[in-house]
Protein backbone atom coordinates (compact mmCIF):
# COMPACT_ATOMS: atom_id res chain seq x y z
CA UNK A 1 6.38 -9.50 7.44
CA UNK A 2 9.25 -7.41 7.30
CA UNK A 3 13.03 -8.43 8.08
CA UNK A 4 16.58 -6.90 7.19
CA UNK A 5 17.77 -8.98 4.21
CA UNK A 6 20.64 -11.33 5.46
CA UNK A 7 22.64 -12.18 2.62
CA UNK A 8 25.39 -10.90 0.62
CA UNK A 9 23.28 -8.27 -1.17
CA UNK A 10 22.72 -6.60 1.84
CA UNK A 11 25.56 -6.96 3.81
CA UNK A 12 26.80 -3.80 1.66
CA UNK A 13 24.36 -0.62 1.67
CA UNK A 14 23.07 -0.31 -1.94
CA UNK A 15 22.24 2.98 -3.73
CA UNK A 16 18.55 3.72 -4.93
CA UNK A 17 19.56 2.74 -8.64
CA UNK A 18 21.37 -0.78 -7.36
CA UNK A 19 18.16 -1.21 -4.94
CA UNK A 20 16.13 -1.25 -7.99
CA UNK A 21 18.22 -3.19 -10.50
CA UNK A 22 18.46 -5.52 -7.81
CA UNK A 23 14.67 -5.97 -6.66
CA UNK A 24 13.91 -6.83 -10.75
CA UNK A 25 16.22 -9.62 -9.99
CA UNK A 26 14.06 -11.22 -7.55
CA UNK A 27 11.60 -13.62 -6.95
CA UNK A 28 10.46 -12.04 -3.66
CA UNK A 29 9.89 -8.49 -3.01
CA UNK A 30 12.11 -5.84 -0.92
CA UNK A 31 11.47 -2.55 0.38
CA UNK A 32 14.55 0.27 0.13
CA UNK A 33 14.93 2.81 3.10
CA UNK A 34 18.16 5.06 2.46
CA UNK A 35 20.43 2.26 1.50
CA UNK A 36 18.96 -0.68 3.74
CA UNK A 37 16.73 -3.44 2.19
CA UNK A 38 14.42 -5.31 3.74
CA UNK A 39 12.05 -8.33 3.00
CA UNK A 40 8.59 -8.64 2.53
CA UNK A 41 6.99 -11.59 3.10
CA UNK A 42 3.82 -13.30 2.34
CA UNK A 43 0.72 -12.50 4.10
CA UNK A 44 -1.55 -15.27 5.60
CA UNK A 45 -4.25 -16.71 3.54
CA UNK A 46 -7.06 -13.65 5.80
CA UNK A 47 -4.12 -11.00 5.07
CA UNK A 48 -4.24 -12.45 1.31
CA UNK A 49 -8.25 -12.66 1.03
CA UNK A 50 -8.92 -8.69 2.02
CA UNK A 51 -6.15 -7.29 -0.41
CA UNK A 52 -7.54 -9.32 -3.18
CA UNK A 53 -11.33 -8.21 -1.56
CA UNK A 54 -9.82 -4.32 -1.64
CA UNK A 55 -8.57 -4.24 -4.61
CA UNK A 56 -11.75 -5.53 -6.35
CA UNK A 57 -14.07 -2.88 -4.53
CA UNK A 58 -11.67 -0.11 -5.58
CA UNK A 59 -11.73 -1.18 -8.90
CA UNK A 60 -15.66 -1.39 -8.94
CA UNK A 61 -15.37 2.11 -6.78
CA UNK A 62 -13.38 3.96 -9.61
CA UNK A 63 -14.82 2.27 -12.75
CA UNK A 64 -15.85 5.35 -14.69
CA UNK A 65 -13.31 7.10 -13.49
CA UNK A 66 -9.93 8.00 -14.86
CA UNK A 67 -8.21 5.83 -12.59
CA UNK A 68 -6.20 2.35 -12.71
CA UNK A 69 -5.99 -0.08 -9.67
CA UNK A 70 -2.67 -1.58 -9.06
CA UNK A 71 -1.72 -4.87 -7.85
CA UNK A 72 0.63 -5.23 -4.89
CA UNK A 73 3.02 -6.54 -7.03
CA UNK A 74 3.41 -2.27 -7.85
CA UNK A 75 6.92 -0.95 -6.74
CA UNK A 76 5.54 2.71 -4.92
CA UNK A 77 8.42 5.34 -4.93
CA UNK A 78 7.59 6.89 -1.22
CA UNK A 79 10.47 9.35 -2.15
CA UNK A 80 12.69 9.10 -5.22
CA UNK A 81 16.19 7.67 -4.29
CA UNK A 82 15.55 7.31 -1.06
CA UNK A 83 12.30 4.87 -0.29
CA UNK A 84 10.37 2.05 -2.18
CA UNK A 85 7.77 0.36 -0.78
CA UNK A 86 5.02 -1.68 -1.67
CA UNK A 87 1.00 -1.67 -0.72
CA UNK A 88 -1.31 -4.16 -0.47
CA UNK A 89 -3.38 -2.23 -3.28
CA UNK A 90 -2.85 1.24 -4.43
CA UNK A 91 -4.60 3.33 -6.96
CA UNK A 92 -3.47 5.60 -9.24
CA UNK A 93 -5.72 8.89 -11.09
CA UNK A 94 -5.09 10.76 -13.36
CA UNK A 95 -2.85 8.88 -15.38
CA UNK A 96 -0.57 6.31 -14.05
CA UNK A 97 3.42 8.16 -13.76
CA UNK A 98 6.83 6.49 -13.40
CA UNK A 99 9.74 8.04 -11.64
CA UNK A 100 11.73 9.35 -13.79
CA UNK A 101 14.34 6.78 -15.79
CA UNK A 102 12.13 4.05 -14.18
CA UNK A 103 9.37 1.36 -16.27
CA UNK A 104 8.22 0.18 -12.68
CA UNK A 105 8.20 2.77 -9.52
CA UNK A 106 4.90 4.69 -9.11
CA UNK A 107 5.46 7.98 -8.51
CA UNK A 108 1.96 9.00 -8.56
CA UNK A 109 -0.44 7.06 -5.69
CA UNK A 110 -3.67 8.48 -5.25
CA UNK A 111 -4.83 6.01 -2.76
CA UNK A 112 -3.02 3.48 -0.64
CA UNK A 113 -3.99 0.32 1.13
CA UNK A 114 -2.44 -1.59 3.69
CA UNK A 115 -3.95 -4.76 5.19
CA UNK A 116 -2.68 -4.95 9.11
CA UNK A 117 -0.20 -7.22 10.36
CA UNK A 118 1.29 -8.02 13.93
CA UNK A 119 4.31 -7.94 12.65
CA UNK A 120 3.76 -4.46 10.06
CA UNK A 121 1.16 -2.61 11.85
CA UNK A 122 3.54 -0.16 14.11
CA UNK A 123 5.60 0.10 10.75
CA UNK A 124 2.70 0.89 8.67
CA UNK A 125 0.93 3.24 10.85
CA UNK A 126 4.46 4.75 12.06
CA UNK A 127 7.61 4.98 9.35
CA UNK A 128 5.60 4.16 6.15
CA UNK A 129 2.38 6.14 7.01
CA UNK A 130 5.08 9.30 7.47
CA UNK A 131 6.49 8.67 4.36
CA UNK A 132 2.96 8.67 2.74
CA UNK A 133 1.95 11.85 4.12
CA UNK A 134 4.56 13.33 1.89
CA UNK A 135 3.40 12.12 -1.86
CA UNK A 136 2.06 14.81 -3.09
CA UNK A 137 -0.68 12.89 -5.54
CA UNK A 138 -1.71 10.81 -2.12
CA UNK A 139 -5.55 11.75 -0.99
CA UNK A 140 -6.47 8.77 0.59
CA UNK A 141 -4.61 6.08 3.40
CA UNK A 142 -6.17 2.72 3.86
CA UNK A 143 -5.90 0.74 6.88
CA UNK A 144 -7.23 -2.78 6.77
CA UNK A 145 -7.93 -4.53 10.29
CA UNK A 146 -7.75 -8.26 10.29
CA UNK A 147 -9.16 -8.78 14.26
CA UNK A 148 -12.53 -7.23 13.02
CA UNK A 149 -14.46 -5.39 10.68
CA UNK A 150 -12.73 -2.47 10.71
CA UNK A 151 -10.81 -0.11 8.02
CA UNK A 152 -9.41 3.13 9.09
CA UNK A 153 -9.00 6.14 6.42
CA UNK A 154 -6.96 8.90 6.52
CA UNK A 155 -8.51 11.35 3.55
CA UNK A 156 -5.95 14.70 2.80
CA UNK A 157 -8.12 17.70 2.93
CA UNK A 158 -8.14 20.74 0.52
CA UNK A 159 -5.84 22.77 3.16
CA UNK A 160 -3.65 19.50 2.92
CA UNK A 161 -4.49 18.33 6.38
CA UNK A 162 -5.80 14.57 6.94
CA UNK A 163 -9.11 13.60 8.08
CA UNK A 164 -8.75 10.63 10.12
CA UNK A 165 -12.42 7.88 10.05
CA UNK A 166 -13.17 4.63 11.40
CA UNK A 167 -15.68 2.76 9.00
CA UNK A 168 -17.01 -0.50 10.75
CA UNK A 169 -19.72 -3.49 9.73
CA UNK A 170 -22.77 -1.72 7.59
CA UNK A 171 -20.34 1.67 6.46
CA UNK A 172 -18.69 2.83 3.34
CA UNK A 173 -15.54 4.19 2.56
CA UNK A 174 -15.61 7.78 0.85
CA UNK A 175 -12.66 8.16 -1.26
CA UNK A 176 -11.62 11.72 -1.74
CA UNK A 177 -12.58 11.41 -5.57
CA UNK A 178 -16.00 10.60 -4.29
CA UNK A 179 -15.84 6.52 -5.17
CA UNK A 180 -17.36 4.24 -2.46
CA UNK A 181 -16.09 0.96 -1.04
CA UNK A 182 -19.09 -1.03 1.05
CA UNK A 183 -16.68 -1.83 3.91
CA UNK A 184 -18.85 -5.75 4.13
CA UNK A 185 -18.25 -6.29 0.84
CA UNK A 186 -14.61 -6.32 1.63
CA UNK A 187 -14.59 -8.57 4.47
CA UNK A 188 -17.72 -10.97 3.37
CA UNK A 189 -15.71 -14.87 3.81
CA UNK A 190 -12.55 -13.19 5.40
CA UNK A 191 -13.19 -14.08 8.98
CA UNK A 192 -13.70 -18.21 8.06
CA UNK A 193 -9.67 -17.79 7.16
CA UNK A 194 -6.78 -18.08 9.25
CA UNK A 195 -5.24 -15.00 10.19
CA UNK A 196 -1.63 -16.66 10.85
């Protein structure tokens, strides 16, 4: 899902600030890693089906609570000037917060989702998972499997470490806010879909 851009606008490393005047330019979206872009494409119509399905339990999950669920439309800044990424949903509590001189970069996540990919999961679990770990409003890391029922959550801990859970078929998701996803009520129809 993710390639280095090949045209002009890449062929030259672009600042943070160009990055983003750039991506509002665009009719697909681009991540930004210390001057390299690279392109996101779409997801398959499973990938497409359990980040709508995710998104919809979170909101349900948080409803009463002073939190906003994002589409993945949501520019993330993983580290201001130097990484923007996007999630297949991501909440924010507490008030939603733009970097600085920005309309459009999150700078405050408090949960992240990504739905796996062949062609993302090393990268999400690897590079952007690292980057995560190092947003300081981040308490909770989504992983989304599309081979089975299966959704792994890393949840930061008081002492700032991460508890790491498997929740399968018939289990629910505890956020660290204390909101609860039904882990079948995100994948209920996903599996008659093709996973591409």
């Amino acid at each position: 899902m993710f390639a280095r851009m090949g045209d002009a606008a890449t062929t030259r490393r672009m600042s943070a600030a160009e990055y983003l005047e750039w991506e509002r330019e665009q009719g697909a979206k681009h991540e930004y890693h210390l001057g390299e872009v690279f392109a996101r494409a779409g997801g398959s119509p499973r990938h497409n089906v359990l980040s709508n399905a995710v998104g919809a339990e979170l909101r349900a999950a948080v409803r009463g609570k002073p939190c906003h669920v994002l589409s993945p439309d949501q520019r993330i800044s993983a580290k201001q000037g130097e990484r923007y990424v996007y999630a297949d949903s991501v909440v924010a509590c507490g008030g939603v917060r733009m970097e600085p001189g920005t309309s459009d970069v999150l700078a405050n996540p408090s949960v992240v989702v990504e739905v796996l990919s062949p062609s993302t999961e090393a990268y999400d679990r690897g590079e952007k998972w690292a980057a995560y770990q190092r947003i300081p409003s981040l308490t909770d890391y989504l992983l989304v499997s599309q081979i089975s029922v299966r959704v792994e959550h890393f949840r930061r801990e008081a002492d700032g470490s991460w508890r790491y859970r498997v929740i399968e078929a018939g289990g629910a998701i505890t956020l660290a806010n204390g909101a609860t996803l039904p882990v079948d009520a995100i994948y209920e129809g996903a599996f008659e879909l093709d996973a591409g």
